[in-house]
N, C-alpha and C. Protein backbone atom coordinates (compact mmCIF):
# COMPACT_ATOMS: atom_id res chain seq x y z
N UNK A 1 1.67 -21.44 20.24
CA UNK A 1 0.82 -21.16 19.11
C UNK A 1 0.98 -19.69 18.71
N UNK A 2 1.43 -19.51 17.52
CA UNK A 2 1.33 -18.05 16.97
C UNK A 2 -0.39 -17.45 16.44
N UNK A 3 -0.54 -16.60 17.09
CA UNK A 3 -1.91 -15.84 16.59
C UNK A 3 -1.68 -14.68 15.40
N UNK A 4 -2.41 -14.94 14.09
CA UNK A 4 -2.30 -14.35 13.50
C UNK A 4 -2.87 -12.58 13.31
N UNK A 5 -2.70 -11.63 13.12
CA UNK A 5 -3.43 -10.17 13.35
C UNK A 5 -3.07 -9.54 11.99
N UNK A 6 -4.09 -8.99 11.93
CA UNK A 6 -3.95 -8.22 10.31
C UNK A 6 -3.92 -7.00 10.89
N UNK A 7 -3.61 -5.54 10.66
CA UNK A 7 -3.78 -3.95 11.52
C UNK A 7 -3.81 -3.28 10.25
N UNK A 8 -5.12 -2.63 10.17
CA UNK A 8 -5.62 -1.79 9.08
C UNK A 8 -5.78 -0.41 10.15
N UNK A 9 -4.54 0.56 9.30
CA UNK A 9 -4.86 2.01 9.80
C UNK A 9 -5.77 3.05 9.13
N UNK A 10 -6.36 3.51 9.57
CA UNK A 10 -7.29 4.85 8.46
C UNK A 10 -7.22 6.19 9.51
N UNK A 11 -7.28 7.03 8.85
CA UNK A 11 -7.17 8.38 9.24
C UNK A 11 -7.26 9.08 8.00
N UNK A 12 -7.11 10.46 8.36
CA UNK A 12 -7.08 11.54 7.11
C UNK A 12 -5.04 11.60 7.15
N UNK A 13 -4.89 12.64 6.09
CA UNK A 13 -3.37 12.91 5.73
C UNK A 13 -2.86 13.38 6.99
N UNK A 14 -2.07 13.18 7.26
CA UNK A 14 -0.91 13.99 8.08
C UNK A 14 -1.63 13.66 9.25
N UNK A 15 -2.28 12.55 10.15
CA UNK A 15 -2.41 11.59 11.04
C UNK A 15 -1.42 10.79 11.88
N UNK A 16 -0.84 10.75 11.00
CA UNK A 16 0.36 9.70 12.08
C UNK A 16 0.18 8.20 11.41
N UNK A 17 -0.96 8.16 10.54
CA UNK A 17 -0.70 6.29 9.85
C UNK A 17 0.77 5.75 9.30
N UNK A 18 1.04 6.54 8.46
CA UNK A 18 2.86 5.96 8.15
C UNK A 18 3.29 5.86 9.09
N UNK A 19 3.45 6.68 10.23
CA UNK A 19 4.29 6.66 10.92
C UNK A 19 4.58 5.16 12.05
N UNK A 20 3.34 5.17 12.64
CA UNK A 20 2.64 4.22 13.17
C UNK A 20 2.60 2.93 12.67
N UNK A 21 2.48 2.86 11.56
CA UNK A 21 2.40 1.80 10.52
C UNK A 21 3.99 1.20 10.63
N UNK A 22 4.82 2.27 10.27
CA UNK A 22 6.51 1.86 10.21
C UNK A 22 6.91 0.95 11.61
N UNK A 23 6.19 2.08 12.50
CA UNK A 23 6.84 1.41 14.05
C UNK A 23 6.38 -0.14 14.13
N UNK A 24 4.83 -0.09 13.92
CA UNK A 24 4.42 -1.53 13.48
C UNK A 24 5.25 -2.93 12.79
N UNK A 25 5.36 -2.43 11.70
CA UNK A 25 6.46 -3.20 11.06
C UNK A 25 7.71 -3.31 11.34
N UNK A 26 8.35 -2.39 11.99
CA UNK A 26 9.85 -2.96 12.48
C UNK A 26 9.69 -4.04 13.87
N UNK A 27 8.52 -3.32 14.87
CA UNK A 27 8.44 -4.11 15.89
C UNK A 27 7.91 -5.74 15.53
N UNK A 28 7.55 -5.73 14.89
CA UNK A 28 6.51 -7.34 14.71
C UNK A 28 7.03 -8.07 13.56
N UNK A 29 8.04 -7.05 12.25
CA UNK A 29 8.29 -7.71 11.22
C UNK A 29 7.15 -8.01 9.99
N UNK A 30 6.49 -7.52 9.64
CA UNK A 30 5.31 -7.70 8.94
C UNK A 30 5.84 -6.14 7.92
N UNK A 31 5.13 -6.65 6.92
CA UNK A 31 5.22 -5.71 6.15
C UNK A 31 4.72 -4.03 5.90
N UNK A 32 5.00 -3.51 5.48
CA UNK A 32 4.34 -1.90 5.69
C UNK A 32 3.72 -1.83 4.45
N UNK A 33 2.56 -1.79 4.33
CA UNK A 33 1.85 -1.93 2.91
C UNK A 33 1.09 -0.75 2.75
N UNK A 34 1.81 0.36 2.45
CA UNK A 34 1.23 1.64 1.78
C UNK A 34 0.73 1.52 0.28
N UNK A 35 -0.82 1.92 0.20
CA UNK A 35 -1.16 1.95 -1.31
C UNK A 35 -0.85 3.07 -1.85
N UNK A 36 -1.37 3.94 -1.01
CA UNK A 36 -0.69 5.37 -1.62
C UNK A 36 0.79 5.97 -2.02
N UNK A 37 1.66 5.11 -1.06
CA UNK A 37 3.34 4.94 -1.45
C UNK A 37 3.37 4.03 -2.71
N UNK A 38 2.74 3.45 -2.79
CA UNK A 38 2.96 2.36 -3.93
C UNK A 38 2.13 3.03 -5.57
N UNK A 39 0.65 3.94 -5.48
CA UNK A 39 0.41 4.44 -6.13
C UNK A 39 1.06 5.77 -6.78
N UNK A 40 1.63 6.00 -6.11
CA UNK A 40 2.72 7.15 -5.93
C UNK A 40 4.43 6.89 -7.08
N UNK A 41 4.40 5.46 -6.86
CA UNK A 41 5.51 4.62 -7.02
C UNK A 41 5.36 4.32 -8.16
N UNK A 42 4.47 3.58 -8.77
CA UNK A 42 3.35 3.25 -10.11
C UNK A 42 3.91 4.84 -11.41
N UNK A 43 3.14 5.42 -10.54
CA UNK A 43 2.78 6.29 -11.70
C UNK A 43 3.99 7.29 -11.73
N UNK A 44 5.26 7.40 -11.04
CA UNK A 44 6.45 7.99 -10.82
C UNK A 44 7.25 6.69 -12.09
N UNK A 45 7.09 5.98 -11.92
CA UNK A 45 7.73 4.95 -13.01
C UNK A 45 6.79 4.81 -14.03
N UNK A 46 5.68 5.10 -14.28
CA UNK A 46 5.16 5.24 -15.52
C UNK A 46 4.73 4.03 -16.07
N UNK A 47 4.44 3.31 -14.84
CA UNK A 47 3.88 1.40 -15.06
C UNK A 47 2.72 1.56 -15.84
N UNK A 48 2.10 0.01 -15.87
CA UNK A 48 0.85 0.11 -16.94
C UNK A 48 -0.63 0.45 -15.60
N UNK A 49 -0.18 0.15 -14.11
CA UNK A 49 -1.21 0.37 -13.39
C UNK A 49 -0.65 1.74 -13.01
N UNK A 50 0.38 2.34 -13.32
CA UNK A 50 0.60 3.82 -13.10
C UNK A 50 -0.25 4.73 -14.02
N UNK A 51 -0.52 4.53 -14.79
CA UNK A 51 -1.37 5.33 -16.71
C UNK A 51 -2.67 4.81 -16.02
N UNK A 52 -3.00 3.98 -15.29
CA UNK A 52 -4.86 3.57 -15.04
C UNK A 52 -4.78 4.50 -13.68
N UNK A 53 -3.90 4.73 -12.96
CA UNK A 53 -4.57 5.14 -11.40
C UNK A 53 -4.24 6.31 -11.86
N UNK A 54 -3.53 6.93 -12.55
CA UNK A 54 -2.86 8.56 -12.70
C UNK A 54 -4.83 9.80 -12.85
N UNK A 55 -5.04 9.03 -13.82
CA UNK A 55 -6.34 10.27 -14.12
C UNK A 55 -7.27 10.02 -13.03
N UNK A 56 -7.15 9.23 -12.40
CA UNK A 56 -8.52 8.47 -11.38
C UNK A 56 -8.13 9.68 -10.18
N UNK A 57 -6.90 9.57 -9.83
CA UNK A 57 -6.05 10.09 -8.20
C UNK A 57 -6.24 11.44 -9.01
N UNK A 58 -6.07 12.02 -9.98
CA UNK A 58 -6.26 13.54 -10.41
C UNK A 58 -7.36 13.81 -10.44
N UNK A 59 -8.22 13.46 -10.49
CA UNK A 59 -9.28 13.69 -11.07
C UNK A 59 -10.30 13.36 -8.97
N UNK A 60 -9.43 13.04 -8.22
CA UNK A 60 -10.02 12.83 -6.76
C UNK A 60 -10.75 11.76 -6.58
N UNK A 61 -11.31 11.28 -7.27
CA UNK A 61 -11.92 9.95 -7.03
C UNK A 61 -11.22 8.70 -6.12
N UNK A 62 -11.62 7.74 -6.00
CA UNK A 62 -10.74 6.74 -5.19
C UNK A 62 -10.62 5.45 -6.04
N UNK A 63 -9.70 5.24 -6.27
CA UNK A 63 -8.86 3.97 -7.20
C UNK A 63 -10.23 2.49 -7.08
N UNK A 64 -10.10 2.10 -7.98
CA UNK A 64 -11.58 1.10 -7.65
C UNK A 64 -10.53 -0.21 -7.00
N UNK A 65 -11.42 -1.20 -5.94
CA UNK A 65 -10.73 -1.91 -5.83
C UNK A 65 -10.29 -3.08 -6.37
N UNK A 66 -10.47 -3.52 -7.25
CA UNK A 66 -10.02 -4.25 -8.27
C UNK A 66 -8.20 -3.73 -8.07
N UNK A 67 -8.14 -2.87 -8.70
CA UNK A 67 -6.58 -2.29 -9.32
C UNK A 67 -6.09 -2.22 -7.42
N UNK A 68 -6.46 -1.98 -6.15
CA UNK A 68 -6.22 -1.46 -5.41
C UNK A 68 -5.75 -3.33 -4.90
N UNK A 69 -6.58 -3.32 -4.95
CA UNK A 69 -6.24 -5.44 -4.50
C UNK A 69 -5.26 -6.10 -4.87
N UNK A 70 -5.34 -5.80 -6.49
CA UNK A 70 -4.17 -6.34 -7.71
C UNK A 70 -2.32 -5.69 -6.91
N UNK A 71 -2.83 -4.65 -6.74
CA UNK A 71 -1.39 -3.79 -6.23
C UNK A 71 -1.32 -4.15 -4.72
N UNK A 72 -1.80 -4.41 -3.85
CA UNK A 72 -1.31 -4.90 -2.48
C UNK A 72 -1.24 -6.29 -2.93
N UNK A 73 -1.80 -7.20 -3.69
CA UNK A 73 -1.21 -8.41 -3.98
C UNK A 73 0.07 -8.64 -4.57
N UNK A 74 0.32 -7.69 -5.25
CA UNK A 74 1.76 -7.70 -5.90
C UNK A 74 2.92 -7.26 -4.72
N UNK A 75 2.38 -6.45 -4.06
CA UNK A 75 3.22 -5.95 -2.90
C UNK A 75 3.67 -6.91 -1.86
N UNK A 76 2.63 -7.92 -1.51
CA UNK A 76 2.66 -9.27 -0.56
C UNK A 76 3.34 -9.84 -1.26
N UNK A 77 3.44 -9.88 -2.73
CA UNK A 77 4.32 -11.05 -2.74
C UNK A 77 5.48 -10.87 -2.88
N UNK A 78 6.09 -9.89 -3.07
CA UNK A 78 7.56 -9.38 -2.96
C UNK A 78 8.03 -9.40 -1.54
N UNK A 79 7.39 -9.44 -0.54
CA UNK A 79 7.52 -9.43 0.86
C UNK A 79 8.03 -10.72 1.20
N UNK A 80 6.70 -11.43 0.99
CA UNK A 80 7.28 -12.85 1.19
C UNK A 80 8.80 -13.70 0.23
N UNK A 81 9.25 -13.25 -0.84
CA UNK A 81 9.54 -13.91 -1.83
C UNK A 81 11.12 -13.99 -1.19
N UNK A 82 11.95 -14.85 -1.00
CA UNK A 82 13.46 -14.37 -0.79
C UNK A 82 14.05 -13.77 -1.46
N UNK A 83 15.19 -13.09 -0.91
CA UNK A 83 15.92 -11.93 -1.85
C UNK A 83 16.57 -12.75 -2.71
């Protein structure tokens, strides 16, 4: 029987979560689901959820989760999807 585990990291910046996170994912195969790499990613390409998170992340606030859900859902499914 396979047991399923979800691993949610939190810390402040410069913690060790990416890092940790990466080792995670190569060892187990599961995906590395950075929002902040991905918000980062968004608004570097100038997407339509890049123009909504851009003034929110400047402005310091924290991305509401609506848009934060929408974008790790989009992220899961590229994971799963075959190349």
């Amino acid at each position: 029987m396979r047991t399923r585990l979800n691993v949610l990291l939190f810390g402040p910046q410069g913690s060790g979560k990416g890092t940790q996170a990466k080792r995670i994912a190569a060892q187990y195969g599961v995906p590395h689901v950075s929002t902040g790499d991905m918000f980062r990613s968004a608004i570097a390409r100038q997407t339509p959820l890049g123009r909504r998170v851009k003034p929110i992340l400047d402005s310091g606030e924290l991305v509401p989760d609506d848009l934060t859900i929408g974008l790790i859902r989009e992220r899961l499914k590229e994971w799963r999807s075959p190349p």
